[in-house]
PDB file of N, CA and C in Angstrom:
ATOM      1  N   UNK A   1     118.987-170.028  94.727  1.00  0.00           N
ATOM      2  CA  UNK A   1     117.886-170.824  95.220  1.00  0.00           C
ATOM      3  C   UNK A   1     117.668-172.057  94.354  1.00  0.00           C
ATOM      4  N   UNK A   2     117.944-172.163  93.366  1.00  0.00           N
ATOM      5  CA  UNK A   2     117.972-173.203  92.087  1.00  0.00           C
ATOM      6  C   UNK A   2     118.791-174.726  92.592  1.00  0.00           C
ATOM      7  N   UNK A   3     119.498-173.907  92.702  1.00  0.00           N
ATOM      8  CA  UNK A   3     120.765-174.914  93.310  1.00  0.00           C
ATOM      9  C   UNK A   3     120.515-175.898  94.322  1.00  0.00           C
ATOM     10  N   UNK A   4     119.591-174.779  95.472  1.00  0.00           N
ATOM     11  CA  UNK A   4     119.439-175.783  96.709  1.00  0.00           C
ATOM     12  C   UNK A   4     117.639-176.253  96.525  1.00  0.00           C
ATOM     13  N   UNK A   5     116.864-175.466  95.558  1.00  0.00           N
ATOM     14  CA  UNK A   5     116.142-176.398  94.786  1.00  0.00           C
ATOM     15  C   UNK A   5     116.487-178.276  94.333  1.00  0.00           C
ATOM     16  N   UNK A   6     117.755-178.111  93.628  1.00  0.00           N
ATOM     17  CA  UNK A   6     118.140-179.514  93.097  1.00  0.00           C
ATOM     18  C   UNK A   6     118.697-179.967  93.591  1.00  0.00           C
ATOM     19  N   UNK A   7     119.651-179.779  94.867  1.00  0.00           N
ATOM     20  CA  UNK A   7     119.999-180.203  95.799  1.00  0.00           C
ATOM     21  C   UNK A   7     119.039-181.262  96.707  1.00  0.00           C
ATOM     22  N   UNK A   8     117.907-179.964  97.077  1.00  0.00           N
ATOM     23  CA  UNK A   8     117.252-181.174  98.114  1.00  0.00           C
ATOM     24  C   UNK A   8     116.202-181.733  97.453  1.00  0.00           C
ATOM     25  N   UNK A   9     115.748-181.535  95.860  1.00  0.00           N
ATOM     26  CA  UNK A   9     114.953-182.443  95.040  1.00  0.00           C
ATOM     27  C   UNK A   9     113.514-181.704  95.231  1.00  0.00           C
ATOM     28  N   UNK A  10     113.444-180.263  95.650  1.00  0.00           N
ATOM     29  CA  UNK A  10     112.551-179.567  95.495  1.00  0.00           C
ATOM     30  C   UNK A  10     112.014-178.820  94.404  1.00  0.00           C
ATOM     31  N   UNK A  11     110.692-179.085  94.034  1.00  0.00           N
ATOM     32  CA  UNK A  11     110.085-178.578  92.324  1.00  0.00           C
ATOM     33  C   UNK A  11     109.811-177.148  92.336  1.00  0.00           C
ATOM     34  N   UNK A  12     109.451-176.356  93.566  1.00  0.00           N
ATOM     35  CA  UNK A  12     108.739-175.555  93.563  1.00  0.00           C
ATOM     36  C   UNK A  12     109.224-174.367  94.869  1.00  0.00           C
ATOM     37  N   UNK A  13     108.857-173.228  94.549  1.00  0.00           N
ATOM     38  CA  UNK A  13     109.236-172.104  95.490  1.00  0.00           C
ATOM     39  C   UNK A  13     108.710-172.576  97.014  1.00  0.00           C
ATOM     40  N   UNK A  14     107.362-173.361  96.635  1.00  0.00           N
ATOM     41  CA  UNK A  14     106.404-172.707  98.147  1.00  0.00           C
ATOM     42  C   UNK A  14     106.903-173.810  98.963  1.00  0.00           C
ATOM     43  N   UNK A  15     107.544-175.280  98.279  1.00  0.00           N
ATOM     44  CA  UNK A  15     107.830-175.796  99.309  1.00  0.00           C
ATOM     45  C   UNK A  15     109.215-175.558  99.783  1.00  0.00           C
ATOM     46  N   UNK A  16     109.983-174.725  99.310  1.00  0.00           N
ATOM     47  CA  UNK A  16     111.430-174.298  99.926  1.00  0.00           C
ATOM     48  C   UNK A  16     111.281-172.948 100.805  1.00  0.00           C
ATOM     49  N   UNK A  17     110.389-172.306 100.700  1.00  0.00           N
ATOM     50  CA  UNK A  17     109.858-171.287 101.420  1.00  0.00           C
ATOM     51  C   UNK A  17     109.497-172.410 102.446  1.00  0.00           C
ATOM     52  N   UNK A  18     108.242-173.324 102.964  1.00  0.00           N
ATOM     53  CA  UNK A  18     107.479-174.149 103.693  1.00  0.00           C
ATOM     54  C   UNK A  18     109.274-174.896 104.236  1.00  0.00           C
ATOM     55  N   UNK A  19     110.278-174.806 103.966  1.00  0.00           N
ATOM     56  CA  UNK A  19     111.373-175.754 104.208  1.00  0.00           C
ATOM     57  C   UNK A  19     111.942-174.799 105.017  1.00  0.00           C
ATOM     58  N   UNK A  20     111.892-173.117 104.696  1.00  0.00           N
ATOM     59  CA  UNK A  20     112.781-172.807 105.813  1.00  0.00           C
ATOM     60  C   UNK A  20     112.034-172.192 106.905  1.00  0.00           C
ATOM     61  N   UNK A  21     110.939-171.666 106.837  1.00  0.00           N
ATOM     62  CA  UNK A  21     110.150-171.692 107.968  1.00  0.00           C
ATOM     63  C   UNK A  21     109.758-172.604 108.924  1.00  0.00           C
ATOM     64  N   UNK A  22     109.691-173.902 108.269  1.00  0.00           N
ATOM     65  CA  UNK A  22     110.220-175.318 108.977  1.00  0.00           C
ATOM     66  C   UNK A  22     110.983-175.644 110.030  1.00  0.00           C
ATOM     67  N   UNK A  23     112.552-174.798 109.452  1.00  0.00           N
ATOM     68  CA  UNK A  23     113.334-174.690 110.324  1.00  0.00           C
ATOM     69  C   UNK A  23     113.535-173.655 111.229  1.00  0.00           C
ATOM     70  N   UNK A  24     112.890-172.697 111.035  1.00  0.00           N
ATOM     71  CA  UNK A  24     113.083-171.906 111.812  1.00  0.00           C
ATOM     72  C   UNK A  24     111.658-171.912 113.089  1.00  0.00           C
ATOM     73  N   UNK A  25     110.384-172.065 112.585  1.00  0.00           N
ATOM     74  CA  UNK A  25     109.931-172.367 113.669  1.00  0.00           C
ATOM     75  C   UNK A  25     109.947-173.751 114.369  1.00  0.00           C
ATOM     76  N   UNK A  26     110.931-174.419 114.242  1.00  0.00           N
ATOM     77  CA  UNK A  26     111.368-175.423 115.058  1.00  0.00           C
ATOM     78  C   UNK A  26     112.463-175.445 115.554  1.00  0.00           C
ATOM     79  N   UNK A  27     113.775-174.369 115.431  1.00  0.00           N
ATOM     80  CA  UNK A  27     114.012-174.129 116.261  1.00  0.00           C
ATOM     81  C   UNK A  27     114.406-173.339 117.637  1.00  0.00           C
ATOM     82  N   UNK A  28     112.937-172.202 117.201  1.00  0.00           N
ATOM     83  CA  UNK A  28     112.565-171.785 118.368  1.00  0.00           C
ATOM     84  C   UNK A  28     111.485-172.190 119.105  1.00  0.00           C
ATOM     85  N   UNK A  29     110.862-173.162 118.622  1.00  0.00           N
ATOM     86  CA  UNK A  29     110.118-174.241 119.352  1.00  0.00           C
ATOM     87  C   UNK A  29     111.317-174.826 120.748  1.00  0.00           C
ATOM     88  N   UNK A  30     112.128-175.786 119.647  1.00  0.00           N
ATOM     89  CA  UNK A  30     112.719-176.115 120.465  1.00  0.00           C
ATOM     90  C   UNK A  30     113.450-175.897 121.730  1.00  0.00           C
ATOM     91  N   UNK A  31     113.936-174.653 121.412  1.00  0.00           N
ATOM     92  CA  UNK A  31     114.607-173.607 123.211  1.00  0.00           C
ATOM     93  C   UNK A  31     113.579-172.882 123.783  1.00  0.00           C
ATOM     94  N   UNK A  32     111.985-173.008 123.460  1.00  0.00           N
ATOM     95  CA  UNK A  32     110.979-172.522 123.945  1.00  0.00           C
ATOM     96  C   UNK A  32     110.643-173.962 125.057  1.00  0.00           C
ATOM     97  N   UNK A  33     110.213-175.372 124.442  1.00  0.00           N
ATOM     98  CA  UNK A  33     110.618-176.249 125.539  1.00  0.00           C
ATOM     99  C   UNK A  33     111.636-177.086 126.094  1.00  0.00           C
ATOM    100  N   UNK A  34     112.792-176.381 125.761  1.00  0.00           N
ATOM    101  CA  UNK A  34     113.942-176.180 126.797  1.00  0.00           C
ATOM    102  C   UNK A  34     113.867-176.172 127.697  1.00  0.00           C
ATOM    103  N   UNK A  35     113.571-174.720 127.800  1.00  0.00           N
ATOM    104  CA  UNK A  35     113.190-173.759 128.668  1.00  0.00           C
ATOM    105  C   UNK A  35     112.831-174.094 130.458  1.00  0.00           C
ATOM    106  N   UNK A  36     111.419-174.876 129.859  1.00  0.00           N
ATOM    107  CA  UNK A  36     110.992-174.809 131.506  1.00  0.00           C
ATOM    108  C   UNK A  36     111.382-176.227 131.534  1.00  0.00           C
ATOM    109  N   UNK A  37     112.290-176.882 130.790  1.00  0.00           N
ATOM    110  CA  UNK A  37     112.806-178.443 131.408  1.00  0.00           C
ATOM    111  C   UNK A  37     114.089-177.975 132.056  1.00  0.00           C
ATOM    112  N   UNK A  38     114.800-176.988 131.535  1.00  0.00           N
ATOM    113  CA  UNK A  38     116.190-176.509 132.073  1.00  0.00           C
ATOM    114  C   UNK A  38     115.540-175.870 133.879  1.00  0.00           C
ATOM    115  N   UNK A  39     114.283-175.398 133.700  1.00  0.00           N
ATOM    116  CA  UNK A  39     113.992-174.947 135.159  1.00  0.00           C
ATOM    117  C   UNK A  39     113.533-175.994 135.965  1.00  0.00           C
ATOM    118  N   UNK A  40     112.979-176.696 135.373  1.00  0.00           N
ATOM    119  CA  UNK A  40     112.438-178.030 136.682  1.00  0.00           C
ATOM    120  C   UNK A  40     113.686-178.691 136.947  1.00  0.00           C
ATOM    121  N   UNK A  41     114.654-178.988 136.062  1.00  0.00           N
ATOM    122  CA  UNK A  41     115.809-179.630 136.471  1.00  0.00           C
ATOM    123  C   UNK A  41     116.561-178.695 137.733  1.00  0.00           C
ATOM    124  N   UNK A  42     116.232-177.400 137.433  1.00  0.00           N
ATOM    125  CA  UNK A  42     117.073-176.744 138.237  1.00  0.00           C
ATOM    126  C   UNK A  42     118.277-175.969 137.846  1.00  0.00           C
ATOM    127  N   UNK A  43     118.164-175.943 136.716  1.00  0.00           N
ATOM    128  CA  UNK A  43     119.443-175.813 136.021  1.00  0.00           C
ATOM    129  C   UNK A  43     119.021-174.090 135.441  1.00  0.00           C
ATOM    130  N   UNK A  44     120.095-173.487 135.753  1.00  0.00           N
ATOM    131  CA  UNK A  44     119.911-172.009 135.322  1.00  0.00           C
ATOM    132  C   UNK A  44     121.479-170.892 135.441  1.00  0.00           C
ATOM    133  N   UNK A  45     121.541-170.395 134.690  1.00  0.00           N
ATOM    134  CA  UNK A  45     123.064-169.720 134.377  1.00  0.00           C
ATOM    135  C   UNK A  45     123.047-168.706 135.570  1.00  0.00           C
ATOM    136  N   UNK A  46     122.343-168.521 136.636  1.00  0.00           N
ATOM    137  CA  UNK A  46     122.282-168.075 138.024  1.00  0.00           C
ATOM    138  C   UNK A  46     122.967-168.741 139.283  1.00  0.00           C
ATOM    139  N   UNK A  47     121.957-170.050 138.745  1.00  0.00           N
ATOM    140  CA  UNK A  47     122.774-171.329 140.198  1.00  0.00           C
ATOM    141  C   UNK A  47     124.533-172.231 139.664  1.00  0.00           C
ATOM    142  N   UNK A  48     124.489-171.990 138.263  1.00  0.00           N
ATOM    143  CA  UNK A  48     125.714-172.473 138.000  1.00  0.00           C
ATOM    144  C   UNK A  48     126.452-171.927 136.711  1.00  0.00           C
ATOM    145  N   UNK A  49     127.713-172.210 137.132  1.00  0.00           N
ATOM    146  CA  UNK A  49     128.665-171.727 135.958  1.00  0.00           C
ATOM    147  C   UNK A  49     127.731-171.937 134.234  1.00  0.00           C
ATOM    148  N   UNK A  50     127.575-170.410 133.323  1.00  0.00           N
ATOM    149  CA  UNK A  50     127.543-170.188 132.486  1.00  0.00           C
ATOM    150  C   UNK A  50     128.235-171.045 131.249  1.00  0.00           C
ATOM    151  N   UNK A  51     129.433-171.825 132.291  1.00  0.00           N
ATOM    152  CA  UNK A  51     130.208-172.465 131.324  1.00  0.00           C
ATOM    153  C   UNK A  51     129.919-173.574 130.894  1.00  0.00           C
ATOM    154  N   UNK A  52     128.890-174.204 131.717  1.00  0.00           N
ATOM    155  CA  UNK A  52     128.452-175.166 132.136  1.00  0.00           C
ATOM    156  C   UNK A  52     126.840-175.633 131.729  1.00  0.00           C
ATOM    157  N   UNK A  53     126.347-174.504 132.273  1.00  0.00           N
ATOM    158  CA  UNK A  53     124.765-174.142 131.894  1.00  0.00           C
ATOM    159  C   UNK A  53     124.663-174.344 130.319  1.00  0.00           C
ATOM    160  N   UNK A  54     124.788-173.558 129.797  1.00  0.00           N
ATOM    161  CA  UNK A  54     125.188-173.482 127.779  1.00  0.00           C
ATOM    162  C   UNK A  54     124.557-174.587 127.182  1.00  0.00           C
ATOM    163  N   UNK A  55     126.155-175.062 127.249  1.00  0.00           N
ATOM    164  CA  UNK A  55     126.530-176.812 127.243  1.00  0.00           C
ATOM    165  C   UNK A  55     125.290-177.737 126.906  1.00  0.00           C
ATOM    166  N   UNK A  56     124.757-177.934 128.266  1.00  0.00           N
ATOM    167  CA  UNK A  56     123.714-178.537 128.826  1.00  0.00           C
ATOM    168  C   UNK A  56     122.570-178.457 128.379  1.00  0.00           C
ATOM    169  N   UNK A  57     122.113-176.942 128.070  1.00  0.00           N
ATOM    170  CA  UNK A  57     120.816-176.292 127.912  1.00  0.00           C
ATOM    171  C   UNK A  57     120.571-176.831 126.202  1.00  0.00           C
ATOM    172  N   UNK A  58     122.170-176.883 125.585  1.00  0.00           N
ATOM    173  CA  UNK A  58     121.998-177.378 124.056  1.00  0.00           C
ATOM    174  C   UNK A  58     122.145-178.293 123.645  1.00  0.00           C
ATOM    175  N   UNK A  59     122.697-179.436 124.497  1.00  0.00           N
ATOM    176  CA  UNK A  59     122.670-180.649 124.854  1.00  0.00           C
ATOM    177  C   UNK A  59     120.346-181.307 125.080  1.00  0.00           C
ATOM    178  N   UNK A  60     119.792-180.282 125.471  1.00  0.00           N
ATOM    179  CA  UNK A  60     118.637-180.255 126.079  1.00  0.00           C
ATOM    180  C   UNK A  60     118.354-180.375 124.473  1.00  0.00           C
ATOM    181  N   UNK A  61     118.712-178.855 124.263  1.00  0.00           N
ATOM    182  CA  UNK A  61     117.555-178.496 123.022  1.00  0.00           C
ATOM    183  C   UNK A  61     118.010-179.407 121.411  1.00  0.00           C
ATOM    184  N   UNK A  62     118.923-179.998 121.612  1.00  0.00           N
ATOM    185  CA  UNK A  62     119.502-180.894 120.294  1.00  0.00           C
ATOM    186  C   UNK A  62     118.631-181.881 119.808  1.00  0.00           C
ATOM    187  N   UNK A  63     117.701-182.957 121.088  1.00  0.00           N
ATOM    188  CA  UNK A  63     117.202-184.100 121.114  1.00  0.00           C
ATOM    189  C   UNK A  63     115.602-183.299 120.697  1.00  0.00           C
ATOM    190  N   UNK A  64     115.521-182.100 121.434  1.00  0.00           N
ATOM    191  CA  UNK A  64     113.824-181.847 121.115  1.00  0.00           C
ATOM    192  C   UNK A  64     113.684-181.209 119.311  1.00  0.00           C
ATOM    193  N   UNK A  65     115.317-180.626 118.969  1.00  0.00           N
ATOM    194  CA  UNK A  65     114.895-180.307 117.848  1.00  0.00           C
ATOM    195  C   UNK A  65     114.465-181.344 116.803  1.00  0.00           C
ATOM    196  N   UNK A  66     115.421-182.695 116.922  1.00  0.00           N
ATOM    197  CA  UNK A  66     115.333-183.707 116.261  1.00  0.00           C
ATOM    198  C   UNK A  66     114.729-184.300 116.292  1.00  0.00           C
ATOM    199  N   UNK A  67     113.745-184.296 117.592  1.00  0.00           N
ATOM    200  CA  UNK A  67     112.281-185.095 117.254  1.00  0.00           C
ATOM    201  C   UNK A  67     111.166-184.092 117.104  1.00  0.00           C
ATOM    202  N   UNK A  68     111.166-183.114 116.729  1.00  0.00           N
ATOM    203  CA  UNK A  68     110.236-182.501 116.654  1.00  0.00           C
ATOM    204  C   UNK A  68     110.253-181.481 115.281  1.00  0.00           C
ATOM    205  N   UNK A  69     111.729-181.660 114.430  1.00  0.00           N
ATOM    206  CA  UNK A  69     111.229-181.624 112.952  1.00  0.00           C
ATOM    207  C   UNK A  69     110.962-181.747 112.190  1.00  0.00           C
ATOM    208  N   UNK A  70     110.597-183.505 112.367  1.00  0.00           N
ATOM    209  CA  UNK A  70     109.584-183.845 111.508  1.00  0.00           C
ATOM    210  C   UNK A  70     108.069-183.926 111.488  1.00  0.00           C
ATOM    211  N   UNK A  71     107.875-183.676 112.914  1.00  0.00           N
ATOM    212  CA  UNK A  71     106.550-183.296 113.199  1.00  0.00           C
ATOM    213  C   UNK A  71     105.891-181.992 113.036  1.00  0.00           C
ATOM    214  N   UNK A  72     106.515-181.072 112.838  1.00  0.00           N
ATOM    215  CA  UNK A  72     106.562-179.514 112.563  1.00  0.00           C
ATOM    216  C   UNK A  72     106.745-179.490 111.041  1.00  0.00           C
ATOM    217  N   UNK A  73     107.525-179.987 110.155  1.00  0.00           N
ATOM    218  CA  UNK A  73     107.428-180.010 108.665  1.00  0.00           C
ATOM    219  C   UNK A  73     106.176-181.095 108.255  1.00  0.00           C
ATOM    220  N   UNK A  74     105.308-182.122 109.055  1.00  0.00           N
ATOM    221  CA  UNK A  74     104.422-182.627 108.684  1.00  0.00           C
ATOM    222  C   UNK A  74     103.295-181.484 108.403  1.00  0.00           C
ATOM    223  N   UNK A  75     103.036-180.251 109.610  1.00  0.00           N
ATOM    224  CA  UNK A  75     102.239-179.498 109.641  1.00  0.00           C
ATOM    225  C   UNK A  75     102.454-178.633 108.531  1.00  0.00           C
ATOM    226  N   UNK A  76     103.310-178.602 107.733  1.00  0.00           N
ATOM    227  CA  UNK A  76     103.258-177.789 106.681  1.00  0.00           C
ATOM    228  C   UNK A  76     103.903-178.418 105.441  1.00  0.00           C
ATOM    229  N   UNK A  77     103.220-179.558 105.250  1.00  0.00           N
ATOM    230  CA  UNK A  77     103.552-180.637 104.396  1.00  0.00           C
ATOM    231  C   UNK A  77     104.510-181.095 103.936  1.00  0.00           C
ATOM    232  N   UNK A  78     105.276-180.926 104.742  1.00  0.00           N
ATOM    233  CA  UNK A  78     106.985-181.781 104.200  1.00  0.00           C
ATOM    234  C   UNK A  78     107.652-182.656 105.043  1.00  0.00           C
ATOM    235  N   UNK A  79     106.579-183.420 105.606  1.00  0.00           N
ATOM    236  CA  UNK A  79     107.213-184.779 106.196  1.00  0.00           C
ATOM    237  C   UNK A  79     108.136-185.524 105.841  1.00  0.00           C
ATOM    238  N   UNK A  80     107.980-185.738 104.706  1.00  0.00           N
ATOM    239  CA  UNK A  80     108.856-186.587 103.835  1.00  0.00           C
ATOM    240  C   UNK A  80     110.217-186.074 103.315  1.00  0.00           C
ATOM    241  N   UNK A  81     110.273-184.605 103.275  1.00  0.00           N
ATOM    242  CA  UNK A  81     111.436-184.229 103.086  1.00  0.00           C
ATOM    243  C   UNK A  81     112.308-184.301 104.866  1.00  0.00           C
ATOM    244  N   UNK A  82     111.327-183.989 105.615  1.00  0.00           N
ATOM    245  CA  UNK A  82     112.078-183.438 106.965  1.00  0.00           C
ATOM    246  C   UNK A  82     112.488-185.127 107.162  1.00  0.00           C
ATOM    247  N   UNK A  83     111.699-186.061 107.410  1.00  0.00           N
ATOM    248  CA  UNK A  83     111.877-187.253 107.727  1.00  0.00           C
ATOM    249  C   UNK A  83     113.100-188.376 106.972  1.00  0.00           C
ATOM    250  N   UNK A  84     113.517-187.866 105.583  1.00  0.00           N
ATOM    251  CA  UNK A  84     114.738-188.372 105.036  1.00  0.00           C
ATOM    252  C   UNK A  84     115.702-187.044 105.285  1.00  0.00           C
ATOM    253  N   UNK A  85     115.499-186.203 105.567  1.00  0.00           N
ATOM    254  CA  UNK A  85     116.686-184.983 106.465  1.00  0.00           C
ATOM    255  C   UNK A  85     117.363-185.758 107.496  1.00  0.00           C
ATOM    256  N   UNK A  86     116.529-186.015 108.393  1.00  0.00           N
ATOM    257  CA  UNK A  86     116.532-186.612 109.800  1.00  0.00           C
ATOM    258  C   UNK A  86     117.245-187.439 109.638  1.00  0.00           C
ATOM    259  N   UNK A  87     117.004-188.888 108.867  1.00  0.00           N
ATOM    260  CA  UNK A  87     117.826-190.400 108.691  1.00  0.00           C
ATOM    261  C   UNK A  87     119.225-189.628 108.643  1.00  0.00           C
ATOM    262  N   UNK A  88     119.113-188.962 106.525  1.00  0.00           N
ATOM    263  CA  UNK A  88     120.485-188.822 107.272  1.00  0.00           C
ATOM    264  C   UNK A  88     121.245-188.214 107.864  1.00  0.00           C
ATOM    265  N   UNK A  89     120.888-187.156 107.954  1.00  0.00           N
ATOM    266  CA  UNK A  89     121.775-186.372 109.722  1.00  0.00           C
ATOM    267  C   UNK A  89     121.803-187.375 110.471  1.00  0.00           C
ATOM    268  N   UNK A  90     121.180-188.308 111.287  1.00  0.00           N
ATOM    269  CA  UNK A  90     121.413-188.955 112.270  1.00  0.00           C
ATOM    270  C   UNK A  90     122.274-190.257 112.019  1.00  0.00           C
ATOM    271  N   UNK A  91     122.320-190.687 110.907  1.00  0.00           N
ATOM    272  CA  UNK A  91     123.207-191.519 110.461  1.00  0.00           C
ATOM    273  C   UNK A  91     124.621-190.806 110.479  1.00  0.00           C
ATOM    274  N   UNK A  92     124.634-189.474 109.377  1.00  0.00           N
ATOM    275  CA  UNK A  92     125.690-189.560 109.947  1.00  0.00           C
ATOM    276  C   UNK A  92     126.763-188.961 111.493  1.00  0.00           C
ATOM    277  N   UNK A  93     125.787-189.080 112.286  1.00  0.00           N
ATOM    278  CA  UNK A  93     126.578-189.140 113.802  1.00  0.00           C
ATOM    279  C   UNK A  93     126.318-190.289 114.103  1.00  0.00           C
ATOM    280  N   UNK A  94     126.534-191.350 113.567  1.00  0.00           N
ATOM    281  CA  UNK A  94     126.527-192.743 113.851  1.00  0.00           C
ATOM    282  C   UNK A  94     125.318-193.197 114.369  1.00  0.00           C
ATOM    283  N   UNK A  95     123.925-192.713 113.661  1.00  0.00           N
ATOM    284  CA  UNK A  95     122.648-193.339 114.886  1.00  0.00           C
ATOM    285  C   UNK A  95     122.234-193.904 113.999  1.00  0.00           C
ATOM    286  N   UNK A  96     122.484-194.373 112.868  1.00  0.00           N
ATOM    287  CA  UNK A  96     121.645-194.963 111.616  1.00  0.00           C
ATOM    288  C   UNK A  96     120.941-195.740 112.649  1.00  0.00           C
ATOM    289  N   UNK A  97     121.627-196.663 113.302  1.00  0.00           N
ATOM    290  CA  UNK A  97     120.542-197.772 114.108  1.00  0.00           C
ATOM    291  C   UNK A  97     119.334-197.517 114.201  1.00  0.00           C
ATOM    292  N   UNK A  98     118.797-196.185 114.252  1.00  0.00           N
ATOM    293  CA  UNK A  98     117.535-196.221 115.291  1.00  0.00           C
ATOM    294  C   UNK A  98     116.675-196.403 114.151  1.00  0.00           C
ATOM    295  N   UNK A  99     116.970-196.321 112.736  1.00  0.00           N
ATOM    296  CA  UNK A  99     115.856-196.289 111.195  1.00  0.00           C
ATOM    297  C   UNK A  99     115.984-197.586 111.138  1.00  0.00           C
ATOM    298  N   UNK A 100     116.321-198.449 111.655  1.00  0.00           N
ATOM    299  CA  UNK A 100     117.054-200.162 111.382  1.00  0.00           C
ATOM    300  C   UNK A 100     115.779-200.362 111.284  1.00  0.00           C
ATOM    301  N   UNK A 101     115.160-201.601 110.728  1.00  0.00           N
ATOM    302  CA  UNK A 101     114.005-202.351 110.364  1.00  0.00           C
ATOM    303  C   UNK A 101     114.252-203.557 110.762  1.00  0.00           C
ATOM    304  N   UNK A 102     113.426-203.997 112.181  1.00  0.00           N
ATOM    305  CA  UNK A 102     113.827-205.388 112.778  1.00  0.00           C
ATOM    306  C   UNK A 102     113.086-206.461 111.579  1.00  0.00           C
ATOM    307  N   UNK A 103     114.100-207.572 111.861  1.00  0.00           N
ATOM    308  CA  UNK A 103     113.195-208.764 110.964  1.00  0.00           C
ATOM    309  C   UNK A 103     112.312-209.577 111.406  1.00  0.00           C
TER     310      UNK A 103
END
């Protein structure tokens, strides 16, 4: 635990405890409103290939996790860690753009 203490520049137990509950209730947040967007679309491993459905459904839940873990680590005070998480994960799948600072 030390390790990934100094890793992510964390001082203290309660906020690496507060870091993985973070993640974990966000992302069952996230396939919780999946959920009924995968049903209004219509989309369900009933009406179409399983192979297909998956895919899609995690394709769904990818975009809600990523905007919604930094709003979920705000509620338990680690905005600032979740919010430089975010940059760079998303940088590196090539989205740096979206942190760009117009002039």
């Amino acid at each position: 635990m030390e390790k990934l203490k100094q890793r992510w520049g964390i001082e203290n137990n309660w906020a690496l405890a507060a870091i993985f509950i973070v993640f974990a209730i966000n992302g069952s947040f996230a396939a919780w409103v999946a959920k009924p967007i995968t049903n209004l679309l219509g989309l369900s491993p009933q009406t179409m290939s399983p192979w297909l459905y998956y895919p899609l459904r995690v394709s769904l839940i990818f975009p809600i996790y990523q905007t919604t873990l930094p709003l979920v680590g705000w509620l338990f005070g680690q905005f600032k860690f979740f919010w430089e998480f975010e940059k760079k994960f998303l940088s590196r799948l090539g989205l740096s753009f979206l942190f760009k600072k117009a002039n």
